[in-house]
N, C-alpha and C. Protein backbone atom coordinates (compact mmCIF):
# COMPACT_ATOMS: atom_id res chain seq x y z
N UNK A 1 -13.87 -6.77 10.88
CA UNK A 1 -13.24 -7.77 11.71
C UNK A 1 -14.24 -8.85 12.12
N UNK A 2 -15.10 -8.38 12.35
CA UNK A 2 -16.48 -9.29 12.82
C UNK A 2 -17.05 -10.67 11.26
N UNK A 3 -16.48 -9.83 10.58
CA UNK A 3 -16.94 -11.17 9.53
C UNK A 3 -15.65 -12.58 9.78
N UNK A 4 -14.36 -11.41 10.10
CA UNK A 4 -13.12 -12.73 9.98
C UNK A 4 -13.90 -13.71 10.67
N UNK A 5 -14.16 -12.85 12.13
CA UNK A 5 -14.51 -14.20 13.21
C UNK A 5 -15.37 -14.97 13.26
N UNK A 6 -16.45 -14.65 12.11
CA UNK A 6 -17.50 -15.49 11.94
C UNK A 6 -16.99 -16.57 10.85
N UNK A 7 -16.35 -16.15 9.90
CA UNK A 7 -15.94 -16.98 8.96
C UNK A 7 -14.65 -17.75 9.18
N UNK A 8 -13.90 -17.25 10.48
CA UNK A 8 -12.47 -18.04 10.72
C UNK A 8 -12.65 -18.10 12.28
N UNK A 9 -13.80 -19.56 12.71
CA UNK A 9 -13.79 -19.46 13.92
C UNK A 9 -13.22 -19.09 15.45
N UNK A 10 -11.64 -20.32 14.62
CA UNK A 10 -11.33 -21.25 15.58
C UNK A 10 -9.55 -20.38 15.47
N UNK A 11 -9.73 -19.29 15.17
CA UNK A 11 -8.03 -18.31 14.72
C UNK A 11 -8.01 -17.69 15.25
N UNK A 12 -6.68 -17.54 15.69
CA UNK A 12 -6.45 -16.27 16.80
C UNK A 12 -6.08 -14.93 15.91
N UNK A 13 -6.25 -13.91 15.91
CA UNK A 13 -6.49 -12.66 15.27
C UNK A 13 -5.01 -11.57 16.33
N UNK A 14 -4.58 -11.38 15.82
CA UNK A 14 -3.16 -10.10 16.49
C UNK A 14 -3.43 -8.61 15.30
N UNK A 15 -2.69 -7.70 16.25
CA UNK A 15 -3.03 -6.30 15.89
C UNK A 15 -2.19 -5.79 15.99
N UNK A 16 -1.42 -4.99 15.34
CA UNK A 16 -0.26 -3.89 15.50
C UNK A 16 -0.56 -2.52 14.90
N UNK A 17 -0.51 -1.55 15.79
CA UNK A 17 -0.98 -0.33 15.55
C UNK A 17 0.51 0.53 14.53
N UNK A 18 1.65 -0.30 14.34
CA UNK A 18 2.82 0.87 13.67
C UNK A 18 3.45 -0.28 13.60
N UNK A 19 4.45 0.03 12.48
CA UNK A 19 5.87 -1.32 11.69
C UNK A 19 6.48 -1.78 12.71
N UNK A 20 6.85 -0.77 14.09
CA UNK A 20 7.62 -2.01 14.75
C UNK A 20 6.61 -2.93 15.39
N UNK A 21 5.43 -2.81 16.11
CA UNK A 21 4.88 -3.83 16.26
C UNK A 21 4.66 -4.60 15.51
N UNK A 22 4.20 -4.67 14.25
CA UNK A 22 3.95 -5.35 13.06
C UNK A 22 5.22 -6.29 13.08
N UNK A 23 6.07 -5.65 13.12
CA UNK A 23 7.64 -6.39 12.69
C UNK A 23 7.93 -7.99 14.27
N UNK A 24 7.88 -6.92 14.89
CA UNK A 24 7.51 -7.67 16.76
C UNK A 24 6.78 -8.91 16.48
N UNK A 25 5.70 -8.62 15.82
CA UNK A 25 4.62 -9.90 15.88
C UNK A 25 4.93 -10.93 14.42
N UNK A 26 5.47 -10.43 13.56
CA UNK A 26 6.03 -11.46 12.61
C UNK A 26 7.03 -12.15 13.45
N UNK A 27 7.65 -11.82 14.01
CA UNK A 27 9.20 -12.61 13.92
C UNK A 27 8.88 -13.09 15.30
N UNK A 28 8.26 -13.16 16.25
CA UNK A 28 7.51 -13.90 17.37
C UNK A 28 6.31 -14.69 16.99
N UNK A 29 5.76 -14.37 16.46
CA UNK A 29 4.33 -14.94 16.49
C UNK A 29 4.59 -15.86 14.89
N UNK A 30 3.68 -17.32 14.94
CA UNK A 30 3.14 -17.91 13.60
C UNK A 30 1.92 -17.65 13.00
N UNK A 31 1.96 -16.92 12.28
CA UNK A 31 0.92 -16.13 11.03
C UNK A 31 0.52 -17.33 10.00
N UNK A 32 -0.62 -16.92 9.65
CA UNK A 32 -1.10 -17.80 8.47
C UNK A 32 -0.83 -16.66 7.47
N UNK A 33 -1.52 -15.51 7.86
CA UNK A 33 -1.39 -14.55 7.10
C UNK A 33 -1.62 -13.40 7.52
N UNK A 34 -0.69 -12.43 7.13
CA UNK A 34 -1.16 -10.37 7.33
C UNK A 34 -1.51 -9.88 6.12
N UNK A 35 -2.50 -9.32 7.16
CA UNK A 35 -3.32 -8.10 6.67
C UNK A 35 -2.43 -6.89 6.97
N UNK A 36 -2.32 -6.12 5.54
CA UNK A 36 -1.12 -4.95 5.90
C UNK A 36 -2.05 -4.00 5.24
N UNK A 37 -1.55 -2.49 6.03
CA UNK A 37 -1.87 -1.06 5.20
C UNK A 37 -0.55 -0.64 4.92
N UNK A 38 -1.01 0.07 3.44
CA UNK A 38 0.14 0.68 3.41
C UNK A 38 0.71 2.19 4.06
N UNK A 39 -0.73 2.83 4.37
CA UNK A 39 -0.43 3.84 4.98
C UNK A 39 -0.30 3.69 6.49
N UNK A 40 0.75 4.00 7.53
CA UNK A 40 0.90 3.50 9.03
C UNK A 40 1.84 4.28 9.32
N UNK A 41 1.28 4.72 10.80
CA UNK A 41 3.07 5.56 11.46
C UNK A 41 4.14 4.71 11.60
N UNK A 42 4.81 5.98 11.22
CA UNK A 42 6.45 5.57 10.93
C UNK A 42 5.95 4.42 9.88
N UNK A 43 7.01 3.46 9.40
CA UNK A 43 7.68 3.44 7.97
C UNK A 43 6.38 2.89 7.08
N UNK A 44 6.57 3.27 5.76
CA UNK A 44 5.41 3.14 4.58
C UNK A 44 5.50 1.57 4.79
N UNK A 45 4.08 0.89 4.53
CA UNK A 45 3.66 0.04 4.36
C UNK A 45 4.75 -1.32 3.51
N UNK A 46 4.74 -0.31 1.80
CA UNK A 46 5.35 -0.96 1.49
C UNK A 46 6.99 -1.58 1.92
N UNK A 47 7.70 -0.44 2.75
CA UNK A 47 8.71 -0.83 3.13
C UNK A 47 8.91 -2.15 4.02
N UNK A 48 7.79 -1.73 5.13
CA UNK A 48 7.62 -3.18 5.92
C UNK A 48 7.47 -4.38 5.32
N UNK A 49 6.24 -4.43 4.16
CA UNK A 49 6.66 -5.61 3.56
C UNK A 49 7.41 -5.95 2.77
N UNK A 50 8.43 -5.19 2.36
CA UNK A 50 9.67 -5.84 2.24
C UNK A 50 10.55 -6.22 3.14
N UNK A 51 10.50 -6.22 4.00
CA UNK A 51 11.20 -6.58 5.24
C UNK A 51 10.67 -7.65 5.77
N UNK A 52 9.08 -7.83 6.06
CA UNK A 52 8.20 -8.98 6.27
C UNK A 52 9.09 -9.95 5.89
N UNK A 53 9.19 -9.48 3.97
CA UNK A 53 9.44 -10.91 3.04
C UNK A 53 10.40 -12.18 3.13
N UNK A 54 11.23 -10.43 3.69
CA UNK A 54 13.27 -11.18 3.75
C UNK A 54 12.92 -11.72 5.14
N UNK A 55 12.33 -11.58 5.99
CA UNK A 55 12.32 -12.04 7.44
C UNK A 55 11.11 -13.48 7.68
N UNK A 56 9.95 -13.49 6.42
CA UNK A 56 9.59 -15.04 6.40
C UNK A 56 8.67 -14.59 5.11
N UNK A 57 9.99 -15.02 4.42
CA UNK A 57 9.64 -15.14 2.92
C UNK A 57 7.69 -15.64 2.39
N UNK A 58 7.78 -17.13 3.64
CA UNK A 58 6.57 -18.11 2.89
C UNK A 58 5.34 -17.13 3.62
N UNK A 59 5.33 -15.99 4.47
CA UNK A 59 4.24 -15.68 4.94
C UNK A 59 3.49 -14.66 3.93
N UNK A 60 2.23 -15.44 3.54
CA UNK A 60 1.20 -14.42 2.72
C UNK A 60 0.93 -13.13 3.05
N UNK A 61 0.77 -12.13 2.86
CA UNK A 61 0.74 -10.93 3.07
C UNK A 61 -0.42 -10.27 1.97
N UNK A 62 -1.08 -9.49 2.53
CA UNK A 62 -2.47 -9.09 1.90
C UNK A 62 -2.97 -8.37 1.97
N UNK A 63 -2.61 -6.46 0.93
CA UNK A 63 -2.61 -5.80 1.47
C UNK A 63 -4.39 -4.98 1.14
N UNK A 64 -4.11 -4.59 2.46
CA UNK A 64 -5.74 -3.64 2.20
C UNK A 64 -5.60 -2.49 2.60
N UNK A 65 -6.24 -1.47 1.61
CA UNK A 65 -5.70 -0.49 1.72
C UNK A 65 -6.62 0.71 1.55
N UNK A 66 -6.85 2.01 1.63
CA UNK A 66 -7.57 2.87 1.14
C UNK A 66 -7.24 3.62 0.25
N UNK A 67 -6.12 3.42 -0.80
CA UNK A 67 -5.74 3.70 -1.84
C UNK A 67 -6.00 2.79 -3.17
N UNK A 68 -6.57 3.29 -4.11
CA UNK A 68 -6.92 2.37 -4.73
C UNK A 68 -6.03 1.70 -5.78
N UNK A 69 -6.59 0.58 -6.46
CA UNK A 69 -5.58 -0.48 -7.06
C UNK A 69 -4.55 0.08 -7.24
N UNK A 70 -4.97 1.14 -8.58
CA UNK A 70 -3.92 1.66 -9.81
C UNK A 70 -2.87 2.69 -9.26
N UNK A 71 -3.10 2.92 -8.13
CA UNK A 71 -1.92 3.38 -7.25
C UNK A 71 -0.70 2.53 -6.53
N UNK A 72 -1.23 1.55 -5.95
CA UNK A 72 -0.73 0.78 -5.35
C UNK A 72 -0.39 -0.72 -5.30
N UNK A 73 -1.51 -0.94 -6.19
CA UNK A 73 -1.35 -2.74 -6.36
C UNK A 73 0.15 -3.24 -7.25
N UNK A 74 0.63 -2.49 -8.14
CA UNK A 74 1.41 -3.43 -8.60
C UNK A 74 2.89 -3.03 -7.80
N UNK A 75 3.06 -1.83 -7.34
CA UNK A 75 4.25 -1.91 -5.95
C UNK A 75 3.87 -2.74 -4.93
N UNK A 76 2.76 -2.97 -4.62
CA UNK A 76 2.68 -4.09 -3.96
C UNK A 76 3.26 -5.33 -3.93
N UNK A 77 2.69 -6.04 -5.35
CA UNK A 77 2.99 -7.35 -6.21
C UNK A 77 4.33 -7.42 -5.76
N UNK A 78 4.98 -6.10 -6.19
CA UNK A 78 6.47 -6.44 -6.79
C UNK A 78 6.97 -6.30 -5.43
N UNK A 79 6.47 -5.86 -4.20
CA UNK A 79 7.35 -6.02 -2.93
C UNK A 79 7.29 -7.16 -2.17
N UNK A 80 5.75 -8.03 -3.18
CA UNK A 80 6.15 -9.77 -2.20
C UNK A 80 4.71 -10.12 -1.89
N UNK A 81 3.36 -8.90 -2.08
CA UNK A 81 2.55 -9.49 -1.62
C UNK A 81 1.99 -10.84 -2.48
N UNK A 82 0.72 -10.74 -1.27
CA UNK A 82 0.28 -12.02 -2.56
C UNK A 82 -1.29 -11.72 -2.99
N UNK A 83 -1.83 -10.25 -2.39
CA UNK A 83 -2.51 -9.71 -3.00
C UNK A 83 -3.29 -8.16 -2.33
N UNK A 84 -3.94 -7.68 -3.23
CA UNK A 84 -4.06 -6.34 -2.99
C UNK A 84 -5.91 -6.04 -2.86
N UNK A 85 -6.59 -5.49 -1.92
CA UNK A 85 -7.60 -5.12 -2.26
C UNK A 85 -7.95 -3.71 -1.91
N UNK A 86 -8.79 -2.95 -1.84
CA UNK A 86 -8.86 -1.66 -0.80
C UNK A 86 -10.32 -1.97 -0.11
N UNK A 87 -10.27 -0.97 0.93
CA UNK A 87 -10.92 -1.16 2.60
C UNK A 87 -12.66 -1.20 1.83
N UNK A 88 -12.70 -0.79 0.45
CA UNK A 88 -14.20 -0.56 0.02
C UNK A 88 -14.44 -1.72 -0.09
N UNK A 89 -13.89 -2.76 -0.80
CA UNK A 89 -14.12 -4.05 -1.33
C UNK A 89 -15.24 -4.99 -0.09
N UNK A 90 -16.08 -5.98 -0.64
CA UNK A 90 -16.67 -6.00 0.22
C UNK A 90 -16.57 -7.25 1.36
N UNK A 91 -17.38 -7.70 1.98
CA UNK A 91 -16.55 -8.29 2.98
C UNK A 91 -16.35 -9.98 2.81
N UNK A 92 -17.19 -10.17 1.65
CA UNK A 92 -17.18 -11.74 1.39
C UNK A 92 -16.40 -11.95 0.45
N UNK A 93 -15.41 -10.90 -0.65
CA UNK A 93 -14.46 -10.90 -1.61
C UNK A 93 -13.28 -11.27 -0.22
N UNK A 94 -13.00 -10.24 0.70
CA UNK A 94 -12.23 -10.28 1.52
C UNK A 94 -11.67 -11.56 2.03
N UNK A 95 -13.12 -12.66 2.47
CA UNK A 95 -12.92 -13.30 3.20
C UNK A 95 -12.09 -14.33 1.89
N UNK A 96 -12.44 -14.18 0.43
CA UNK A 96 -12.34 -15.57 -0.54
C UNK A 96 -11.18 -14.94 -0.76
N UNK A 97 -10.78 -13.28 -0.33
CA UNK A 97 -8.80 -13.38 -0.41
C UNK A 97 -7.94 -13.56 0.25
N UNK A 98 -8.69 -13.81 1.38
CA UNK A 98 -7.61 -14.57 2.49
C UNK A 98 -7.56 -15.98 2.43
N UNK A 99 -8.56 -17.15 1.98
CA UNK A 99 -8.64 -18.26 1.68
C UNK A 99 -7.57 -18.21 0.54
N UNK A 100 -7.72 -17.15 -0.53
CA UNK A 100 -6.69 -17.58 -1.77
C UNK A 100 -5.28 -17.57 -1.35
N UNK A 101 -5.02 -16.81 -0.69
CA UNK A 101 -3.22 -16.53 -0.54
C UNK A 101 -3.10 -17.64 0.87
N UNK A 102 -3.70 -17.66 1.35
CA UNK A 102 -3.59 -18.62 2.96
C UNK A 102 -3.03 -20.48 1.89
N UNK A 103 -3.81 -20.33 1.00
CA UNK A 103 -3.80 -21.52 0.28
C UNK A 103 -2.93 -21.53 -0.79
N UNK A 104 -1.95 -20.72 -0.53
CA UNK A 104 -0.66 -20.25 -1.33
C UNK A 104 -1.16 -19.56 -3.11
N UNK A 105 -2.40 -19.12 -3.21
CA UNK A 105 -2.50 -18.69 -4.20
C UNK A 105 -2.48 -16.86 -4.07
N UNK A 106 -2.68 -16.25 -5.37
CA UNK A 106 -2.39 -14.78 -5.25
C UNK A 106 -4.24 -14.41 -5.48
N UNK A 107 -4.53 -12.98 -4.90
CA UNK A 107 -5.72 -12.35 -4.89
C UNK A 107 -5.32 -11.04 -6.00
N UNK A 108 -6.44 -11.35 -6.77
CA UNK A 108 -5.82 -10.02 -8.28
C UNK A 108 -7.59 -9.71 -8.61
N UNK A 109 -7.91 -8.70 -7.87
CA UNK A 109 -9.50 -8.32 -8.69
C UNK A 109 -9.91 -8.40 -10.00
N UNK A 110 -10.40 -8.75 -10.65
CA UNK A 110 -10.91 -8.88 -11.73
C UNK A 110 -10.98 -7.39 -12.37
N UNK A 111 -10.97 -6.31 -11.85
CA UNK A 111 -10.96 -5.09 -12.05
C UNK A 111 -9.37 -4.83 -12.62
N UNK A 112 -8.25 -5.53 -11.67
CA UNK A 112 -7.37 -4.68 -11.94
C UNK A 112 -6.24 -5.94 -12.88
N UNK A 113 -6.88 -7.01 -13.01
CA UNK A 113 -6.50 -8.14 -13.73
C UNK A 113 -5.67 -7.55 -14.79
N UNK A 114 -7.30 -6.98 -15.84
CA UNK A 114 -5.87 -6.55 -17.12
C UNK A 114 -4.76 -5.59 -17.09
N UNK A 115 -4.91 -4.64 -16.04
CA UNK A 115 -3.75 -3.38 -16.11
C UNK A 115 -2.72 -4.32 -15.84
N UNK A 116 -2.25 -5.15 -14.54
CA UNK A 116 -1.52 -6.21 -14.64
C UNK A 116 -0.59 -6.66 -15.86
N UNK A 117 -1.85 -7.57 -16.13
CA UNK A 117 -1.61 -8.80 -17.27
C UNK A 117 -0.64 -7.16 -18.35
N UNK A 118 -1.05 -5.81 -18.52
CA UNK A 118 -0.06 -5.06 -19.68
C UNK A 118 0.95 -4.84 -19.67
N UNK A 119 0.80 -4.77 -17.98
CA UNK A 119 2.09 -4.39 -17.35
C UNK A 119 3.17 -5.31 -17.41
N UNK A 120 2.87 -6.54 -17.08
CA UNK A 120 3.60 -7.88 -17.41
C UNK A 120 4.16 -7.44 -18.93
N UNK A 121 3.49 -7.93 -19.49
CA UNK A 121 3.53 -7.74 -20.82
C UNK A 121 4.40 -6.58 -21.50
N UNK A 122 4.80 -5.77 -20.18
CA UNK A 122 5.24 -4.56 -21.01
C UNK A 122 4.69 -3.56 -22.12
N UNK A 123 3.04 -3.65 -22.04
CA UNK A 123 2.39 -2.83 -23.28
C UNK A 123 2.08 -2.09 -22.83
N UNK A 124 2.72 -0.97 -22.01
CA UNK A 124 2.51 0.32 -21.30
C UNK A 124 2.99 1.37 -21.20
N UNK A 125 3.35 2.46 -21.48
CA UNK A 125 4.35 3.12 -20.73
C UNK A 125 3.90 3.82 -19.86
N UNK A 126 4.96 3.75 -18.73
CA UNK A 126 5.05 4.14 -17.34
C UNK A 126 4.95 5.60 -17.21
N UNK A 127 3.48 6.06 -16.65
CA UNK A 127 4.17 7.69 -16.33
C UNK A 127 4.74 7.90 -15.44
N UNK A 128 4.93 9.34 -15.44
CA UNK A 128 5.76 9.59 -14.77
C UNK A 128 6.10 9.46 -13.00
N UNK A 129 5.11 9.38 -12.81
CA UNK A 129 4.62 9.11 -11.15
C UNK A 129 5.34 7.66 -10.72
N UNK A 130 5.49 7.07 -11.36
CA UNK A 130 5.84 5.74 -11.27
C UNK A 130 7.43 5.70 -11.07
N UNK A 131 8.46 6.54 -11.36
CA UNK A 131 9.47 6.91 -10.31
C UNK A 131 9.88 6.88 -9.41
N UNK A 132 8.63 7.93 -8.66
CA UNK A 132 8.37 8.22 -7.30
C UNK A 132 8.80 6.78 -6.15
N UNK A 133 9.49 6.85 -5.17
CA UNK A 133 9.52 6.04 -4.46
C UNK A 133 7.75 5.77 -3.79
N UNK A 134 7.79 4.63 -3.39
CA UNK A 134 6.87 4.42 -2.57
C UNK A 134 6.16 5.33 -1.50
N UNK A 135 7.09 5.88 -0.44
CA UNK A 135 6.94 6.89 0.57
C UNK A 135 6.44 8.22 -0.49
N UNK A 136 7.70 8.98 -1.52
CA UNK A 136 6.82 9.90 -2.49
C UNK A 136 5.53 9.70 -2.69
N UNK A 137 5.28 8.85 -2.97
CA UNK A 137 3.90 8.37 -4.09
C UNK A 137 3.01 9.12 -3.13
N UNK A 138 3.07 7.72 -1.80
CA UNK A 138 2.12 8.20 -0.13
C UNK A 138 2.01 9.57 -0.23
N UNK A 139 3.12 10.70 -0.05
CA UNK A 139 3.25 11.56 0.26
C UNK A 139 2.79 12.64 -0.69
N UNK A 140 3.13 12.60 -1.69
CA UNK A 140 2.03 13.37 -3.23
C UNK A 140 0.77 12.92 -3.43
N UNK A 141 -0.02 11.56 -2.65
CA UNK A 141 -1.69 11.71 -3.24
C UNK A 141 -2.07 12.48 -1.54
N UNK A 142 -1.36 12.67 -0.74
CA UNK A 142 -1.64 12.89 0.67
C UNK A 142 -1.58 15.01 0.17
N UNK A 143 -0.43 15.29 -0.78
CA UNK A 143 -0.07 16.89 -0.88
C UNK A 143 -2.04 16.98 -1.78
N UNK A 144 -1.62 15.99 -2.84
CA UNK A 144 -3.06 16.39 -3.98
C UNK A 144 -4.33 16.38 -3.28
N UNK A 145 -4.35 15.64 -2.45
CA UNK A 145 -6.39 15.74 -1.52
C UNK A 145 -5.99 17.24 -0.54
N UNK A 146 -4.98 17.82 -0.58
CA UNK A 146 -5.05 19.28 0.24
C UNK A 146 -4.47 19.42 1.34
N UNK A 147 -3.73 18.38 1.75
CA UNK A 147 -2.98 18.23 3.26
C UNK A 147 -1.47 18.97 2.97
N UNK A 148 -1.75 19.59 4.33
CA UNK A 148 -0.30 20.35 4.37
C UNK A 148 0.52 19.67 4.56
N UNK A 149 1.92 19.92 4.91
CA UNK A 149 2.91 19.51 4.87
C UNK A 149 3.41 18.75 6.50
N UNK A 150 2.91 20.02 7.57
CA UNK A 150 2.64 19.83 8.72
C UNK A 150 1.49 18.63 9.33
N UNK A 151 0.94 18.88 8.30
CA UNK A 151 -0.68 17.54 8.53
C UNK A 151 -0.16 15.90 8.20
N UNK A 152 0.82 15.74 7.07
CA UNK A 152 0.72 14.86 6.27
C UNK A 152 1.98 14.51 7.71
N UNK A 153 2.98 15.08 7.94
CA UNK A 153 3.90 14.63 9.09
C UNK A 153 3.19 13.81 10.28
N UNK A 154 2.20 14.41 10.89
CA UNK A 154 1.75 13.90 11.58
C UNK A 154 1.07 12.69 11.11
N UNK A 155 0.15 12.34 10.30
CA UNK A 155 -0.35 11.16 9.97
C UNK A 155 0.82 10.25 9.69
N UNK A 156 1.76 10.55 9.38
CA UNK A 156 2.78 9.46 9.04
C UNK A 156 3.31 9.45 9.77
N UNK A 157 3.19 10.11 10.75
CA UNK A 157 4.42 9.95 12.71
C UNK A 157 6.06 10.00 11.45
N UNK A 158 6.10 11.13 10.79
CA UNK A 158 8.02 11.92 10.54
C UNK A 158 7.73 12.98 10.75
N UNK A 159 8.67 13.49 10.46
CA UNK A 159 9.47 14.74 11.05
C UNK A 159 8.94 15.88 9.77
N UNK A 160 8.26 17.10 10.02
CA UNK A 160 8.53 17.76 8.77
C UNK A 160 9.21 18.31 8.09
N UNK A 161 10.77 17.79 8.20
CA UNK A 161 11.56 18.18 7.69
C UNK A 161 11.60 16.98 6.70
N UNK A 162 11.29 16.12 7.25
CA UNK A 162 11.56 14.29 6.30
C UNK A 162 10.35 14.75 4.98
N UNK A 163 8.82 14.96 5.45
CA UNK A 163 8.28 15.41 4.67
C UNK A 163 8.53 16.70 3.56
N UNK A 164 8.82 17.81 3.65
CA UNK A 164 9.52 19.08 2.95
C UNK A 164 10.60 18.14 2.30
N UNK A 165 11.51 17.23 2.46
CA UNK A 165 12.82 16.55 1.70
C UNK A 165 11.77 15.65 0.55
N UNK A 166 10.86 14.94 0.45
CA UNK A 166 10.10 14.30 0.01
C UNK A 166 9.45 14.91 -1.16
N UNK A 167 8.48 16.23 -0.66
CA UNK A 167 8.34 16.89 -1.09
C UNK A 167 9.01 17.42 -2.69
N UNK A 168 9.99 18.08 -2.29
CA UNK A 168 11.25 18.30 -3.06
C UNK A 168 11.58 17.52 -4.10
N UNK A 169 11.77 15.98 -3.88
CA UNK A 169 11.98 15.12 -4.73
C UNK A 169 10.80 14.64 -5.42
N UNK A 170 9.71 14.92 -5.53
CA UNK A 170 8.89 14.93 -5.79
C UNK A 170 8.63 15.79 -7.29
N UNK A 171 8.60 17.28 -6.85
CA UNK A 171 8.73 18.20 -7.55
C UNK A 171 10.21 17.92 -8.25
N UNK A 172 10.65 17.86 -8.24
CA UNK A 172 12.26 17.56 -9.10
C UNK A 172 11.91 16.42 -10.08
N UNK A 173 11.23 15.29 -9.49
CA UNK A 173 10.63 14.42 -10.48
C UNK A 173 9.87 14.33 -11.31
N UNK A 174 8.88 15.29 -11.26
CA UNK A 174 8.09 15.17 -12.21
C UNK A 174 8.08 15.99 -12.36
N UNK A 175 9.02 17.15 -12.48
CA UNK A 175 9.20 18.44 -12.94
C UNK A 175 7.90 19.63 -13.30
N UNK A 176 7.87 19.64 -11.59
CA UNK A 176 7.42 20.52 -11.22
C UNK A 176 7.40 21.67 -10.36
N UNK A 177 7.03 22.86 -10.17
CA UNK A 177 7.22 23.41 -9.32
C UNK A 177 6.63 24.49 -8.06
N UNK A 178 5.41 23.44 -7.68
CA UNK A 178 4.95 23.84 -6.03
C UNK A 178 3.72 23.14 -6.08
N UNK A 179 2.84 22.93 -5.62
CA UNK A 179 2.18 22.36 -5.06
C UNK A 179 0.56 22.29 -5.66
N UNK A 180 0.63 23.57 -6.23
CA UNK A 180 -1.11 23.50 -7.49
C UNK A 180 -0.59 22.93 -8.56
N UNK A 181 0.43 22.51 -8.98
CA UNK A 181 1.43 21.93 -9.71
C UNK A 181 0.81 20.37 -9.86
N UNK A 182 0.78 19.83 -8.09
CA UNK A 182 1.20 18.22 -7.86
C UNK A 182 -0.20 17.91 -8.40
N UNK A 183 -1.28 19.16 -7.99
CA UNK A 183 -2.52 18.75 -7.91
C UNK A 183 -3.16 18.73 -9.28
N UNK A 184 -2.97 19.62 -9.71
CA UNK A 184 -3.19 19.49 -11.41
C UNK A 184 -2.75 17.84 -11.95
N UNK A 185 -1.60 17.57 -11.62
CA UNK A 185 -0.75 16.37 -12.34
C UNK A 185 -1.88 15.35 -11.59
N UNK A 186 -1.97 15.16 -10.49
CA UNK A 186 -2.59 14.13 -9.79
C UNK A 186 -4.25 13.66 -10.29
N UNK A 187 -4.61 15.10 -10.63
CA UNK A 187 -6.16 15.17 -11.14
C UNK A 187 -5.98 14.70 -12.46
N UNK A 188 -5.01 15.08 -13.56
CA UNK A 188 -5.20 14.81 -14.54
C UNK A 188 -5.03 13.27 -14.84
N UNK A 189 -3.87 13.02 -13.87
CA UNK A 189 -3.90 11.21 -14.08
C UNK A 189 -4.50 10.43 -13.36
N UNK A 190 -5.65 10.93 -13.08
CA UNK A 190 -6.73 10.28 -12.46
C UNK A 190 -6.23 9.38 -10.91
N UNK A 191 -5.56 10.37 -10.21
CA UNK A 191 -4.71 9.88 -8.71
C UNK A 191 -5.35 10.01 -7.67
N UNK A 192 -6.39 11.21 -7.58
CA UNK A 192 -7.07 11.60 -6.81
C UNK A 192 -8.25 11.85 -7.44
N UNK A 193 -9.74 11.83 -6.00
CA UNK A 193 -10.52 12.34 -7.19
C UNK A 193 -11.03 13.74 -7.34
């Protein structure tokens, strides 16, 4: 945060700790631009910014995240942002991706440029993970690093019954069945490390 303010003097800076504040401060407040996670209590990241979008389409949105690209960047794209980095990236890339999208352009790492550009292109096929709703996705790299079911509820402020339903569809999707299962799949497609 200390670099924004050195590099964006004269800007006022707002904070929302969960989606409804987040939501509170879009639709009150004039943004140049948010900084979004996708992981936050109560609702997944990505959901909010779809909601952001429909509620002010022209506002840049920029997500940073501790999940990396190939997980998350192109559900991103496709929910409206205008670009993706994670929390490692360093702090002077940061600052030249908030200049890019503030200035109506998109932020695309040079790292994750070509998976993109195939994906566009359609020269890929999609595994299977890529199904998964958004919240799934969250919720299977959260089962694969070893978090219970009870653990992963709490970090996401639901219910563990919402989680166990998730769960479920999960395993039904990628046809599997329990949980050394998710982790195998996750390790092998390089999801976790």
């Amino acid at each position: 945060m200390q670099i924004l303010v050195e590099e964006f003097p004269r800007t006022v800076f707002g904070e929302a700790s969960n989606t409804r504040e987040l939501m509170d401060c879009v639709q009150k407040q004039t943004w140049d631009v948010v900084l979004l996670d996708i992981t936050m209590p109560g609702r997944n990241g990505l959901d909010v910014l779809k909601e952001m979008k429909q509620t002010r389409p022209r506002l840049p949105v920029l997500v940073l995240s501790m999940h990396p690209e190939d997980q998350f960047a192109l559900r991103a794209f496709k929910a409206g942002a205008a670009g993706y980095m994670t929390k490692e990236t360093a702090a002077a890339a940061l600052v030249k991706a908030i200049q890019d999208v503030i200035g109506g352009g998109t932020y695309i790492s040079t790292a994750f440029a070509p998976r993109l550009a195939r994906q566009i292109g359609g020269h890929t096929d999609k595994p299977v993970h890529e199904t998964l709703s958004d919240r799934e996705l969250e919720v299977m790299l959260l089962m694969a690093r070893g978090k219970r079911v009870k653990d992963i509820a709490g970090e996401l402020s639901l219910s563990v019954k919402t989680i166990s339903t998730h769960r479920q569809h999960i395993l039904r999707k990628l046809k599997l069945t329990n949980n050394a299962e998710i982790i195998r799949y996750a390790l092998r497609n390089r999801l976790v490390d």
